[in-house]
C-alpha atoms as a PDB file:
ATOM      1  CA  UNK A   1       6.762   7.216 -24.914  1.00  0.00           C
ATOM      2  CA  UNK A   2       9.189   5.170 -23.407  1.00  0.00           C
ATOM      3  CA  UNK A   3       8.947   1.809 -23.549  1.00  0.00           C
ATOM      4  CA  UNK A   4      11.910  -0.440 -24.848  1.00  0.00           C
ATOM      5  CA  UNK A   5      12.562  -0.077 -28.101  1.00  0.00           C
ATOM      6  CA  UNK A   6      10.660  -3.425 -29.435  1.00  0.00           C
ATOM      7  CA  UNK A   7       7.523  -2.533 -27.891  1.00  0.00           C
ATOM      8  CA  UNK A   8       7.082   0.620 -29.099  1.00  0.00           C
ATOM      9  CA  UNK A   9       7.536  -1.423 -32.659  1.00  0.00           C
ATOM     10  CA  UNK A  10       4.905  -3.659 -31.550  1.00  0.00           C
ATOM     11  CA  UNK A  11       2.749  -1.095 -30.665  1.00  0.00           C
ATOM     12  CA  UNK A  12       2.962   1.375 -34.036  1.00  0.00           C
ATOM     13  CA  UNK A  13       3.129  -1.954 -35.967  1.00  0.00           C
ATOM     14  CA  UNK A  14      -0.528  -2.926 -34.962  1.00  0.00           C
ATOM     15  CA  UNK A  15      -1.415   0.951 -34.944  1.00  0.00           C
ATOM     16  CA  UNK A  16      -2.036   1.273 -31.289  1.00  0.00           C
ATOM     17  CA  UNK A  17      -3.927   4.495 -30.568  1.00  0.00           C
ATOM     18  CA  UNK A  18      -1.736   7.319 -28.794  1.00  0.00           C
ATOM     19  CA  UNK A  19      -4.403   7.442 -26.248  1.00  0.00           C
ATOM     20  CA  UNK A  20      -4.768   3.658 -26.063  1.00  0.00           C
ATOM     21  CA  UNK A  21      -0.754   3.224 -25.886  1.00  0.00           C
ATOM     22  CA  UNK A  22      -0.092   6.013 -22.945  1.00  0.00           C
ATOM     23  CA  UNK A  23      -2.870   4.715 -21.123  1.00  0.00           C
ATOM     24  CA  UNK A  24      -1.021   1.211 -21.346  1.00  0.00           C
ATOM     25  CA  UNK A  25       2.371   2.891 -20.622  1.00  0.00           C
ATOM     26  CA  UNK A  26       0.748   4.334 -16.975  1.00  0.00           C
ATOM     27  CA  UNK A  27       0.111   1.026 -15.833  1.00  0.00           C
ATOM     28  CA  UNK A  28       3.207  -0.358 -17.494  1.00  0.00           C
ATOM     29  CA  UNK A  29       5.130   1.861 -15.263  1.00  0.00           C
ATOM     30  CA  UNK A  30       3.327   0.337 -12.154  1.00  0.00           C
ATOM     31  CA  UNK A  31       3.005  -2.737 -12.585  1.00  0.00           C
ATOM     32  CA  UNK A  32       5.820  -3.761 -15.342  1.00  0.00           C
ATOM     33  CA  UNK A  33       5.952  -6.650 -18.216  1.00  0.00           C
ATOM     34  CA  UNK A  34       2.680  -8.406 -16.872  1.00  0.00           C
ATOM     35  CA  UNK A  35       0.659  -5.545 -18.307  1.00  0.00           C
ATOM     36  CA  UNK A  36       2.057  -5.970 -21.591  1.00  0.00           C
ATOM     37  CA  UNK A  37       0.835  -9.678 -21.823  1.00  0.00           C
ATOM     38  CA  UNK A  38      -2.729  -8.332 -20.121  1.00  0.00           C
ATOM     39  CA  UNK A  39      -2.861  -5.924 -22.827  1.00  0.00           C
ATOM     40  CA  UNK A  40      -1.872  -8.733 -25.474  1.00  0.00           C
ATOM     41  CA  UNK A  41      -4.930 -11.089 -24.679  1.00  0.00           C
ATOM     42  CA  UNK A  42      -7.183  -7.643 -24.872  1.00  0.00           C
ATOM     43  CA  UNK A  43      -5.997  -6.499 -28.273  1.00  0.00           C
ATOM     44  CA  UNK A  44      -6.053 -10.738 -29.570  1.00  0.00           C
ATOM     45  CA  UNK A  45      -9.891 -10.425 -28.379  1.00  0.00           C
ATOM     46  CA  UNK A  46     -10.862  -7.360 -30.794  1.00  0.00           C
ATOM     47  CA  UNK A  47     -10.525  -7.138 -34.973  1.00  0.00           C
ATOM     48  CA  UNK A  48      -7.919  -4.847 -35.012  1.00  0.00           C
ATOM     49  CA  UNK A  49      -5.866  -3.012 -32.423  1.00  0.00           C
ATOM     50  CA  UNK A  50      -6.487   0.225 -33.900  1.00  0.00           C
ATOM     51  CA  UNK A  51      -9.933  -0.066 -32.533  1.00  0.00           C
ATOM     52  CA  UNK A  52      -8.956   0.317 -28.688  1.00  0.00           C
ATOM     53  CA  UNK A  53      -9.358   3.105 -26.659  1.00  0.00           C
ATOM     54  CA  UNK A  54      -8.233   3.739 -23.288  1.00  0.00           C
ATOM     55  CA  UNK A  55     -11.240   2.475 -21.664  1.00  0.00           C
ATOM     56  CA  UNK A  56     -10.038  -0.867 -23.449  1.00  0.00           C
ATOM     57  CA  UNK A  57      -7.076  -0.858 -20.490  1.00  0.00           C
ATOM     58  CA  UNK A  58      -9.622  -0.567 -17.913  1.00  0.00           C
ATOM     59  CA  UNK A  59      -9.551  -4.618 -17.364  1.00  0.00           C
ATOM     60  CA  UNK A  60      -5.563  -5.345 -17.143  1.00  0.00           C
ATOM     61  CA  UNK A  61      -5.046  -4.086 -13.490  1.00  0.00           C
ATOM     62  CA  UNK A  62      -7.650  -7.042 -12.437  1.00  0.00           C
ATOM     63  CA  UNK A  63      -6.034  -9.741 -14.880  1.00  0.00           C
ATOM     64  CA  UNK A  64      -2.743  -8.905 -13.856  1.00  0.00           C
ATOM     65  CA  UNK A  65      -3.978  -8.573 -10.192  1.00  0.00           C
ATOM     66  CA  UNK A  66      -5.592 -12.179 -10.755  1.00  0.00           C
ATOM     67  CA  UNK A  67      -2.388 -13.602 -12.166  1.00  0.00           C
ATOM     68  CA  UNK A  68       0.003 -12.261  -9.948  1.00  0.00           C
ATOM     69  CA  UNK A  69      -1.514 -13.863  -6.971  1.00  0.00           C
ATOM     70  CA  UNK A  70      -1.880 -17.125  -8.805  1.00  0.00           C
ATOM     71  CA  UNK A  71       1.652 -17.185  -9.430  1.00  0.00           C
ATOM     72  CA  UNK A  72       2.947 -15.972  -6.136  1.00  0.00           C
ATOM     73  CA  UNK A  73       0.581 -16.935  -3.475  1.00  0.00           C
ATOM     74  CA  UNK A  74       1.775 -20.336  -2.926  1.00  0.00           C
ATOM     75  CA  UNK A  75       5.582 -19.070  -2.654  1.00  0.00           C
ATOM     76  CA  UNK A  76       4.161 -16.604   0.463  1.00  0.00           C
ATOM     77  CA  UNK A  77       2.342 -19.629   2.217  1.00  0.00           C
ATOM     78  CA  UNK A  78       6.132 -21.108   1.862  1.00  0.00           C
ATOM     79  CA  UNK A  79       7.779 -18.175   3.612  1.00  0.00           C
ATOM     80  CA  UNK A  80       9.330 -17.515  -0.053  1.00  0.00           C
ATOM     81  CA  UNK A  81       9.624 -13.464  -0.723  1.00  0.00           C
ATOM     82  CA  UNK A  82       8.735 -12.717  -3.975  1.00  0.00           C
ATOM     83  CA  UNK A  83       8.249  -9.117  -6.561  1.00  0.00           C
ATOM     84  CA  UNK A  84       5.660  -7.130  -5.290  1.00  0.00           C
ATOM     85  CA  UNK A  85       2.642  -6.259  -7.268  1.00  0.00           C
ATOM     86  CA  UNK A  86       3.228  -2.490  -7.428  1.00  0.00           C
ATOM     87  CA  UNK A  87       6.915  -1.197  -8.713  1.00  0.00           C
ATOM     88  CA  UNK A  88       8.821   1.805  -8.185  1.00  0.00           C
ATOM     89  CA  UNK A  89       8.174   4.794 -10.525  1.00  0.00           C
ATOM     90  CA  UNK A  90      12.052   5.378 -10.869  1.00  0.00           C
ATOM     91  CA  UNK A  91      12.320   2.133 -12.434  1.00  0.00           C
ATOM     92  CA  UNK A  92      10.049   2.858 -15.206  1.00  0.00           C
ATOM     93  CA  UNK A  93       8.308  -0.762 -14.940  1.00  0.00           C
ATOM     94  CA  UNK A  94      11.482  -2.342 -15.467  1.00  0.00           C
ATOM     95  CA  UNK A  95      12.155  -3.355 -11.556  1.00  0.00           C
ATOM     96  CA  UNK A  96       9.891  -4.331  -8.864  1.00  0.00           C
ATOM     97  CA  UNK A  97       9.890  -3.831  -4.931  1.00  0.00           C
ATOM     98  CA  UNK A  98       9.833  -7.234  -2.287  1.00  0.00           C
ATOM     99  CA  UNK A  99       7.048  -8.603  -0.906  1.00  0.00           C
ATOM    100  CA  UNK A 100       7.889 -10.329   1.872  1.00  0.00           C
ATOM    101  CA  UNK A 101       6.407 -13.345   4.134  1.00  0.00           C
ATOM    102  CA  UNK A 102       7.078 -12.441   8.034  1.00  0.00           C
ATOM    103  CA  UNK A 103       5.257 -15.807   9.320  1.00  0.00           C
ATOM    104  CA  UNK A 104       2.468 -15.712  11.816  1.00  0.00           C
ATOM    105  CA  UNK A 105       0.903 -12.566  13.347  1.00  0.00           C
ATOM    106  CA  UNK A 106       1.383 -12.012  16.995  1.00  0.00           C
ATOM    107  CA  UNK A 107      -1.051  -9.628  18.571  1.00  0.00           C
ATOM    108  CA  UNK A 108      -1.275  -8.739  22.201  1.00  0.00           C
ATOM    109  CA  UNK A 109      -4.784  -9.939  23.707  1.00  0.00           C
ATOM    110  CA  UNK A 110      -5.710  -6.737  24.610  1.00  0.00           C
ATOM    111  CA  UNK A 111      -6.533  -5.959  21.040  1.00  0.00           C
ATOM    112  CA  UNK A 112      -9.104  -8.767  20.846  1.00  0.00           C
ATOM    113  CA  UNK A 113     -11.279  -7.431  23.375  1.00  0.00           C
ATOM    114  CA  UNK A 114     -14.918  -7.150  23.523  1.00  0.00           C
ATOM    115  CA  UNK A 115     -15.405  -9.688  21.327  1.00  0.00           C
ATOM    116  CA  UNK A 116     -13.010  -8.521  18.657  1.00  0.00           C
ATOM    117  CA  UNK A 117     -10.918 -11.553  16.124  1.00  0.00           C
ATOM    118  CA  UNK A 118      -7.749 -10.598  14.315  1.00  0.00           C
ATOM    119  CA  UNK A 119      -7.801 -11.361  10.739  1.00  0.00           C
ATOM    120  CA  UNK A 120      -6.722 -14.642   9.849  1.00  0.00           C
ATOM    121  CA  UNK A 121      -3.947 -14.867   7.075  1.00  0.00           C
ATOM    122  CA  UNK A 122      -0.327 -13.993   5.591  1.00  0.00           C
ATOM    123  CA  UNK A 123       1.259 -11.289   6.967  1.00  0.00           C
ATOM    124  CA  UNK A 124       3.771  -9.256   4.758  1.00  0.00           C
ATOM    125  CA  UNK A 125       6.236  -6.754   4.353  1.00  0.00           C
ATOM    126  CA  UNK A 126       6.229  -5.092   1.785  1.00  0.00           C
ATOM    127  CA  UNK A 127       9.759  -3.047   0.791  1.00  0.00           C
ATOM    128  CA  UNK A 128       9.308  -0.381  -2.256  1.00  0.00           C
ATOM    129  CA  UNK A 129       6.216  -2.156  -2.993  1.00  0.00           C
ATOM    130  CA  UNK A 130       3.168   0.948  -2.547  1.00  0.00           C
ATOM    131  CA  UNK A 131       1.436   2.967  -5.413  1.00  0.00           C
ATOM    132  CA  UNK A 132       2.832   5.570  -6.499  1.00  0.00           C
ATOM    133  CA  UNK A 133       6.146   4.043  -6.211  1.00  0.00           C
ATOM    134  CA  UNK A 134       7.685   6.670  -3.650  1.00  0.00           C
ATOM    135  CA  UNK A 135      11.738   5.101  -2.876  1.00  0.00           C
ATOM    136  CA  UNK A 136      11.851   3.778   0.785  1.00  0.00           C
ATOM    137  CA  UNK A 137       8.818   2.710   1.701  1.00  0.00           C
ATOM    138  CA  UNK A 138       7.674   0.051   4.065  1.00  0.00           C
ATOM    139  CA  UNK A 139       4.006  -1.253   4.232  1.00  0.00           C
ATOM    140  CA  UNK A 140       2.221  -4.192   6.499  1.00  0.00           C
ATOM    141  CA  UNK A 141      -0.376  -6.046   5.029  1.00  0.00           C
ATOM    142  CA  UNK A 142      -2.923  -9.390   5.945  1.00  0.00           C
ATOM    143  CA  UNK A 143      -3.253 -11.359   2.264  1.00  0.00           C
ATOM    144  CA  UNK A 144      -5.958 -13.847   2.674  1.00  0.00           C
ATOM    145  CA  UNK A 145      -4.667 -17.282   3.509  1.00  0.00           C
ATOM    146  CA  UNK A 146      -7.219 -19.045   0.839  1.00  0.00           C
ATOM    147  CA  UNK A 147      -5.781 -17.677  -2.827  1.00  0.00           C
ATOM    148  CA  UNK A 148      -9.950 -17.448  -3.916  1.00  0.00           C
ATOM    149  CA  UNK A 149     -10.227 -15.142  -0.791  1.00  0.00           C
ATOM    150  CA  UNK A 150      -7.332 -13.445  -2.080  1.00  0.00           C
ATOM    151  CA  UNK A 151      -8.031 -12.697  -5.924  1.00  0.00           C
ATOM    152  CA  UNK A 152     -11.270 -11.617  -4.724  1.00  0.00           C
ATOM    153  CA  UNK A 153     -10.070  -9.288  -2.020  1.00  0.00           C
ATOM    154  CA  UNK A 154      -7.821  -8.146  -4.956  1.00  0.00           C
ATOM    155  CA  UNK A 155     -10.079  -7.567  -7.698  1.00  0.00           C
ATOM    156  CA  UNK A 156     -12.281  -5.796  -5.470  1.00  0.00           C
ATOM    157  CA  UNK A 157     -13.174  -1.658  -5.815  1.00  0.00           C
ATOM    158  CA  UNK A 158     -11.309   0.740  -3.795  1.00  0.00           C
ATOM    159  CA  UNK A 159      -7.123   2.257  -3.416  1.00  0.00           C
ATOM    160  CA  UNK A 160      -5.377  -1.042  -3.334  1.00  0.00           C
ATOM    161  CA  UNK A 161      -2.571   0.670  -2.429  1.00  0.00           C
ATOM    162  CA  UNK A 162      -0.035  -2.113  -1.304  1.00  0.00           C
ATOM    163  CA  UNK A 163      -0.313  -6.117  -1.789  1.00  0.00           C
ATOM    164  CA  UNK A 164      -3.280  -7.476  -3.495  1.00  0.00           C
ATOM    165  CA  UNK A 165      -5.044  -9.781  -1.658  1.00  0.00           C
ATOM    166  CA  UNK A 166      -5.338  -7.444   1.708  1.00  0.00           C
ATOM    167  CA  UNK A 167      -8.120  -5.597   2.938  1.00  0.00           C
ATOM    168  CA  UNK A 168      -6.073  -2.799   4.353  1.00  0.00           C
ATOM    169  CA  UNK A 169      -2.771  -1.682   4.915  1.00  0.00           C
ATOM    170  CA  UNK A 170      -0.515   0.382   7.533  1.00  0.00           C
ATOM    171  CA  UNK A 171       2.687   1.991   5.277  1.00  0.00           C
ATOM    172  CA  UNK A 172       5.529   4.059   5.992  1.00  0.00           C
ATOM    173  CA  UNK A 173       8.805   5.154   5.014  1.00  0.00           C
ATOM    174  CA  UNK A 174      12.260   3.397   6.254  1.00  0.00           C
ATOM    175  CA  UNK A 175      15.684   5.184   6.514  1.00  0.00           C
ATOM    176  CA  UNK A 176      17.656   2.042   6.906  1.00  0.00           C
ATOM    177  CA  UNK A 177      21.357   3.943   7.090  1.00  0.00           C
ATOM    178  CA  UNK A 178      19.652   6.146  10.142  1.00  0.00           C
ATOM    179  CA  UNK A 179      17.095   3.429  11.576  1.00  0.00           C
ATOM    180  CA  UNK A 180      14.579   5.852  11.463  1.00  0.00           C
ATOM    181  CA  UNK A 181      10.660   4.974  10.496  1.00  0.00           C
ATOM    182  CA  UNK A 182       7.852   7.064  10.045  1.00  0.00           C
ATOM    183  CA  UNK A 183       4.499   5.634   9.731  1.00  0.00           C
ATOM    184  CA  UNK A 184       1.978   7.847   8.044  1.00  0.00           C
ATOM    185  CA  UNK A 185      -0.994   5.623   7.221  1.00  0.00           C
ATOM    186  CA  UNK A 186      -2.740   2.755   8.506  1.00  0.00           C
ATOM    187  CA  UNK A 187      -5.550   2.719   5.023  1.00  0.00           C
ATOM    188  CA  UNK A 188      -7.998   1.032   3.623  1.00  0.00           C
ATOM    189  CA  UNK A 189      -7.089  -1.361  -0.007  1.00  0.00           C
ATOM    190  CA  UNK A 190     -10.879  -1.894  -0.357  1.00  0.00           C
ATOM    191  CA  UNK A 191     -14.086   0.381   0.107  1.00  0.00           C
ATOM    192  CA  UNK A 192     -16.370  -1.172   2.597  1.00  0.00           C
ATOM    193  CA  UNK A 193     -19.361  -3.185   1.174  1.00  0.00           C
ATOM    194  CA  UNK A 194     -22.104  -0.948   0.762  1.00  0.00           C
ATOM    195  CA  UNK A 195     -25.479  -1.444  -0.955  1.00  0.00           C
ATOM    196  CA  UNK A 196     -24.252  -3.188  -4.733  1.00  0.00           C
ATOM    197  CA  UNK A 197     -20.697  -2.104  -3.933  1.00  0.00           C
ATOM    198  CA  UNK A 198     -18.226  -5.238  -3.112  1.00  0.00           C
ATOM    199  CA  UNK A 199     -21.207  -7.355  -2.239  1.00  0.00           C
ATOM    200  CA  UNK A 200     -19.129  -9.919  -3.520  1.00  0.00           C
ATOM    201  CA  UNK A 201     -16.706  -9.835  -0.598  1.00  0.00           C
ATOM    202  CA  UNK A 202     -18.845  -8.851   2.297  1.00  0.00           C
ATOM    203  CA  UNK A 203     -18.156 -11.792   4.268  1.00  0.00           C
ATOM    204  CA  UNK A 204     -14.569 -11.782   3.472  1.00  0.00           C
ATOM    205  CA  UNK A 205     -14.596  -7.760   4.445  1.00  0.00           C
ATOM    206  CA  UNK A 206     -16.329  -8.699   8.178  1.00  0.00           C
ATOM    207  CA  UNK A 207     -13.654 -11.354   8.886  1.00  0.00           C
ATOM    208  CA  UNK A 208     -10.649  -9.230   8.534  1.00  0.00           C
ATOM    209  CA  UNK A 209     -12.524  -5.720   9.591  1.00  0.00           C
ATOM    210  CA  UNK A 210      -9.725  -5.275  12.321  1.00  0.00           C
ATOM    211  CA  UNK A 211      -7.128  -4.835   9.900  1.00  0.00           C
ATOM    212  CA  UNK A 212      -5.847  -1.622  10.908  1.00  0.00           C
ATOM    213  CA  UNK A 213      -5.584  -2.975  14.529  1.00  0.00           C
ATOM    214  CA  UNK A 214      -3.095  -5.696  13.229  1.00  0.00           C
ATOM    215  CA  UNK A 215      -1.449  -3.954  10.669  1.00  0.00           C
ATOM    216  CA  UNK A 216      -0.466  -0.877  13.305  1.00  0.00           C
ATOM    217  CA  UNK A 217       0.772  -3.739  15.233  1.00  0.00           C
ATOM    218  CA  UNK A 218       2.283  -5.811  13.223  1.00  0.00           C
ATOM    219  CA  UNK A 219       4.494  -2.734  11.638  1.00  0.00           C
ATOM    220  CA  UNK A 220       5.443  -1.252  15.417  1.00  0.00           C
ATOM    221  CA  UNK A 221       6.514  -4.587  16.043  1.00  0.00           C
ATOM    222  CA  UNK A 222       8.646  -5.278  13.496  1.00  0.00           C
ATOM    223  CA  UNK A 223      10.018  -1.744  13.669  1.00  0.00           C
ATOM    224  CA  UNK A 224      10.845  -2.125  17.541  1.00  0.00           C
ATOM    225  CA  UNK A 225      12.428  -5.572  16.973  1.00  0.00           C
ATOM    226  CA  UNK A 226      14.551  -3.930  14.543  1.00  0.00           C
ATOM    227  CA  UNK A 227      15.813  -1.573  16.684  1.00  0.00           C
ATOM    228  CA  UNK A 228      14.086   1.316  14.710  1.00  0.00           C
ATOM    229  CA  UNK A 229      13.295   4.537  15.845  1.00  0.00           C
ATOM    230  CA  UNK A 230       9.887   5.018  15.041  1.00  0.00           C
ATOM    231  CA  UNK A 231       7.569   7.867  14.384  1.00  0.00           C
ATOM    232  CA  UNK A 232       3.165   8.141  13.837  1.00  0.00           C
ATOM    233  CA  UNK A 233       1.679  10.710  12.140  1.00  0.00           C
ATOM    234  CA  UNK A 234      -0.875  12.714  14.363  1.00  0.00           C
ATOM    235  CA  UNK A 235      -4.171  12.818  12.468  1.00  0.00           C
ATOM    236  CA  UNK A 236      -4.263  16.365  12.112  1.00  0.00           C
ATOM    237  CA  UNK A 237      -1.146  16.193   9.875  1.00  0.00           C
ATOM    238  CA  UNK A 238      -2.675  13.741   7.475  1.00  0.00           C
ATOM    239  CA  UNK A 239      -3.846  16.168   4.957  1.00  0.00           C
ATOM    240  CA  UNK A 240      -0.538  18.016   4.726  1.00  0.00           C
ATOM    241  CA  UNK A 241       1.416  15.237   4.365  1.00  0.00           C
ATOM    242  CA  UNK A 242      -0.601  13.698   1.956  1.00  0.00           C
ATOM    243  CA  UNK A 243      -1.373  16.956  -0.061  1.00  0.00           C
ATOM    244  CA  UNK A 244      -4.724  16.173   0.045  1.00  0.00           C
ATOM    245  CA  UNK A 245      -6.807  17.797  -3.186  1.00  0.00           C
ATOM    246  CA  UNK A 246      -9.148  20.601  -1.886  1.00  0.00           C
ATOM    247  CA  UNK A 247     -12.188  18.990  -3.167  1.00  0.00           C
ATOM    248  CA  UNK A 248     -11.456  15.782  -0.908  1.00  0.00           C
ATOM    249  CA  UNK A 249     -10.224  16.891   2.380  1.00  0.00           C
ATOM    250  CA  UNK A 250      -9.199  14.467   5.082  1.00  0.00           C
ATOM    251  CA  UNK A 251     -12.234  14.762   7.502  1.00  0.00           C
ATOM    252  CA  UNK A 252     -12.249  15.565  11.103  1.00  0.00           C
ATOM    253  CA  UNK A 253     -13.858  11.965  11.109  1.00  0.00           C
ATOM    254  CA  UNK A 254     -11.144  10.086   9.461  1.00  0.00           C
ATOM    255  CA  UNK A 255      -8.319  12.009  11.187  1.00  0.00           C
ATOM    256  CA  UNK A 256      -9.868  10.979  14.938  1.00  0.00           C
ATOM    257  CA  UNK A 257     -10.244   7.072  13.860  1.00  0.00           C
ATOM    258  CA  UNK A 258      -6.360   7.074  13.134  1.00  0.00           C
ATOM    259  CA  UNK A 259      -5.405   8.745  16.196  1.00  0.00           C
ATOM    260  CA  UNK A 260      -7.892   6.095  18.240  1.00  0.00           C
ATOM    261  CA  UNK A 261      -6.503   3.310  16.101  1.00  0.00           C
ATOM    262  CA  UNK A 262      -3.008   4.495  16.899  1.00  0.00           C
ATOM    263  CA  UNK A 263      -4.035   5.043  20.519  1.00  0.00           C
ATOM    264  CA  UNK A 264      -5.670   1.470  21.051  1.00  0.00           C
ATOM    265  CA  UNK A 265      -2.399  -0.244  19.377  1.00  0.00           C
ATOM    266  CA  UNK A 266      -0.134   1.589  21.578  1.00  0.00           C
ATOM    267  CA  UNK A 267      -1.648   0.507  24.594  1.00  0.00           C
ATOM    268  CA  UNK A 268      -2.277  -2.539  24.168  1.00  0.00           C
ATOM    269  CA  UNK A 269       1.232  -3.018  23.399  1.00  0.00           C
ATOM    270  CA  UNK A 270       2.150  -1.613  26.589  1.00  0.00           C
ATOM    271  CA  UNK A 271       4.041   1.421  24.756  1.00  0.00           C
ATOM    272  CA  UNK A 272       3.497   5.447  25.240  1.00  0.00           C
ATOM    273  CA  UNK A 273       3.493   8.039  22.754  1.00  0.00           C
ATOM    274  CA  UNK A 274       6.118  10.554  23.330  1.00  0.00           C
ATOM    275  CA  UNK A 275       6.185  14.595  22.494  1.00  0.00           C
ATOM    276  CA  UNK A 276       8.164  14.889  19.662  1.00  0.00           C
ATOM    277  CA  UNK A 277      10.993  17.741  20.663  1.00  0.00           C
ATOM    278  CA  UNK A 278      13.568  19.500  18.475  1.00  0.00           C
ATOM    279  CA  UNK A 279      16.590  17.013  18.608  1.00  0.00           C
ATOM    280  CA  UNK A 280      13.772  15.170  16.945  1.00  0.00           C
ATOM    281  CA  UNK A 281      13.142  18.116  14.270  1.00  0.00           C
ATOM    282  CA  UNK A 282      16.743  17.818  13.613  1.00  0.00           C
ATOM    283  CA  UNK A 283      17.022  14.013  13.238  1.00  0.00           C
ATOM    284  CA  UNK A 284      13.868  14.167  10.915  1.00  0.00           C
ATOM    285  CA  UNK A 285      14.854  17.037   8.422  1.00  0.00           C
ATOM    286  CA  UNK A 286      18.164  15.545   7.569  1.00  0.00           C
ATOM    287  CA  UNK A 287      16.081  11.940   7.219  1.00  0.00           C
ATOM    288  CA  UNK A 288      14.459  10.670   3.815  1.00  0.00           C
ATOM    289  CA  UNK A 289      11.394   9.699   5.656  1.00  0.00           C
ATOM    290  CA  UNK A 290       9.488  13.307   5.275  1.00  0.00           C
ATOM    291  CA  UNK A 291       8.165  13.899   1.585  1.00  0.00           C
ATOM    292  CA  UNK A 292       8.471  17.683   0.964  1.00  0.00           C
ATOM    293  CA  UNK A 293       5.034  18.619   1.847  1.00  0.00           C
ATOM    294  CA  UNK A 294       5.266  17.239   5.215  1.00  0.00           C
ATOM    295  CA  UNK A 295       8.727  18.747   5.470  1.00  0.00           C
ATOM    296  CA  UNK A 296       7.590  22.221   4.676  1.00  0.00           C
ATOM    297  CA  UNK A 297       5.181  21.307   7.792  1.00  0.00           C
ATOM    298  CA  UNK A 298       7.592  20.540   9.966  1.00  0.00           C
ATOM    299  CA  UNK A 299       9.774  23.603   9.245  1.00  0.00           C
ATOM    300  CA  UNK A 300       6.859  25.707   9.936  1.00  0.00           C
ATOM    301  CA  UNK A 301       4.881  24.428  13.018  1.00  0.00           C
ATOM    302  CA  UNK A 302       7.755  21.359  14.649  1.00  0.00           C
ATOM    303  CA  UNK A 303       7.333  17.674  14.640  1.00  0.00           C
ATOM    304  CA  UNK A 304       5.523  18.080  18.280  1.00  0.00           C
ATOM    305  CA  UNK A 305       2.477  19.154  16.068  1.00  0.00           C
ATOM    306  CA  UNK A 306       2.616  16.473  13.185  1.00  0.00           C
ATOM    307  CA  UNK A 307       3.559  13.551  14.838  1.00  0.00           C
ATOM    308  CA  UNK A 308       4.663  11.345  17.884  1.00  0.00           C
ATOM    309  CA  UNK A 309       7.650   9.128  18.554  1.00  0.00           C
ATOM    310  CA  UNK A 310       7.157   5.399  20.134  1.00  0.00           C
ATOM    311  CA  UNK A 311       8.497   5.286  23.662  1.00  0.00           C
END
């Protein structure tokens, strides 16, 4: 297992279960230090640390969730960038990604038609900073602007796959050196309130419901005022890209929202979605923003058929 050197000490001092102590070490790995002190106030709270099990651990993503925001919150409503929640897998928990204030959202008015409100709050960039700590990505998120709304958003069930604190989430991955981008989700940090399930944020959950309008937005945006070159993922290529498990596949239902979410955005930002061609193939298979499934996808059938490129 490896931790440094004086926590694994720690940990066979106290007789930490096996179980108990790789279960600790996973979220370790994603989250760094701060699950080490979350852990700490969980093993002060029982007789003896050789009594916890893994299902002990179950509780340190929320208090570390909790804290984090607590501690970096106020820096975002400063503009101040800070670690992200979530860190790289390379890094082994010892180094974080950037979260990143990018001030007030813009959004055309188009998108707020029909009666439709943006959600209100901080909107952030997040660099390295998405589960599963894959190197290069980018990711757009809307953190509640009251830290209460936040935690709870935060603490709530479903992926939370980027900044704490957001409903939902559009992510991608960034070849600086080429200016390439290649967005490949706009998803959800929070299941929708259902029945018992995240009662507790329902009303929180109806004010930002058009997160994946101003996330899509916010992330072309940025790209295009960086001069990026910027691909979408068709919805049909979702499930290869993502390598989706056989027992859960990517719906026809989910893949037609993204491409009407992606379709919406784009026009109301006055842009076009353009055929992907070979010189594009070409520019995209010597890129880092493919992961290998979607690569192998590519080689097979062309871009044209897994994704489009912002005109």
């Amino acid at each position: 297992m490896p931790f440094p050197e004086h926590i694994n000490r720690i940990f066979d001092a106290y007789g930490v279960p096996a179980d108990t102590k790789a279960a600790v070490y996973d979220l370790y790995v994603s989250m760094g230090d701060a699950v080490l002190a979350a852990f700490s106030d969980i093993a002060e709270s029982v007789a003896s640390a050789s009594m916890l099990r893994p299902e002990d651990t179950m509780s340190i993503r929320e208090r570390v969730v909790e804290s984090y925001l607590e501690r970096h919150h106020p820096q975002w409503e400063e503009g101040r960038p800070t670690p992200s929640l979530w860190h790289p897998r390379v890094t082994e928990g010892r180094a974080s990604g950037l979260a990143m204030p990018l001030g007030e959202l813009h959004v055309p008015p188009e998108l707020m038609a029909d009666g439709q409100t943006m959600p209100d709050g901080l909107l952030m960039l997040g660099r390295n900073a998405h589960f599963g700590g894959r190197q290069e990505t980018i990711s757009f998120d809307i953190v509640a602007p009251e830290l209460e709304d936040a935690i709870a958003i935060g603490k709530a069930a479903g992926q939370q796959h980027t900044l704490p604190g957001s409903v939902g989430e559009t992510s991608g991955t960034f070849d600086s050196r080429r200016s390439i981008a290649l967005i490949w989700e706009v998803q959800p940090n929070v299941y929708k309130p259902h029945g018992d399930r995240n009662r507790a944020i329902a009303k929180l959950y109806r004010k930002h419901r058009n997160w994946h309008l101003a996330t899509l937005a916010a992330a072309i945006q940025w790209l295009r005022d960086q001069n990026v070159r910027t691909y979408i993922l068709r919805g049909s290529a979702l499930a290869p890209t993502h390598e989706v498990n056989q027992a859960k596949p990517v719906s026809e239902m989910i893949a037609s929202l993204h491409d009407r979410t992606v379709a919406t955005v784009i026009d109301a930002l006055g842009l076009q979605l353009v055929e992907a061609t070979r010189d594009d193939d070409m520019l995209l298979t010597d890129s880092i923003v493919m992961n290998h499934a979607l690569t192998k996808h590519v080689a097979a059938f062309g871009s044209a058929v897994a994704m489009w490129r912002v005109g």
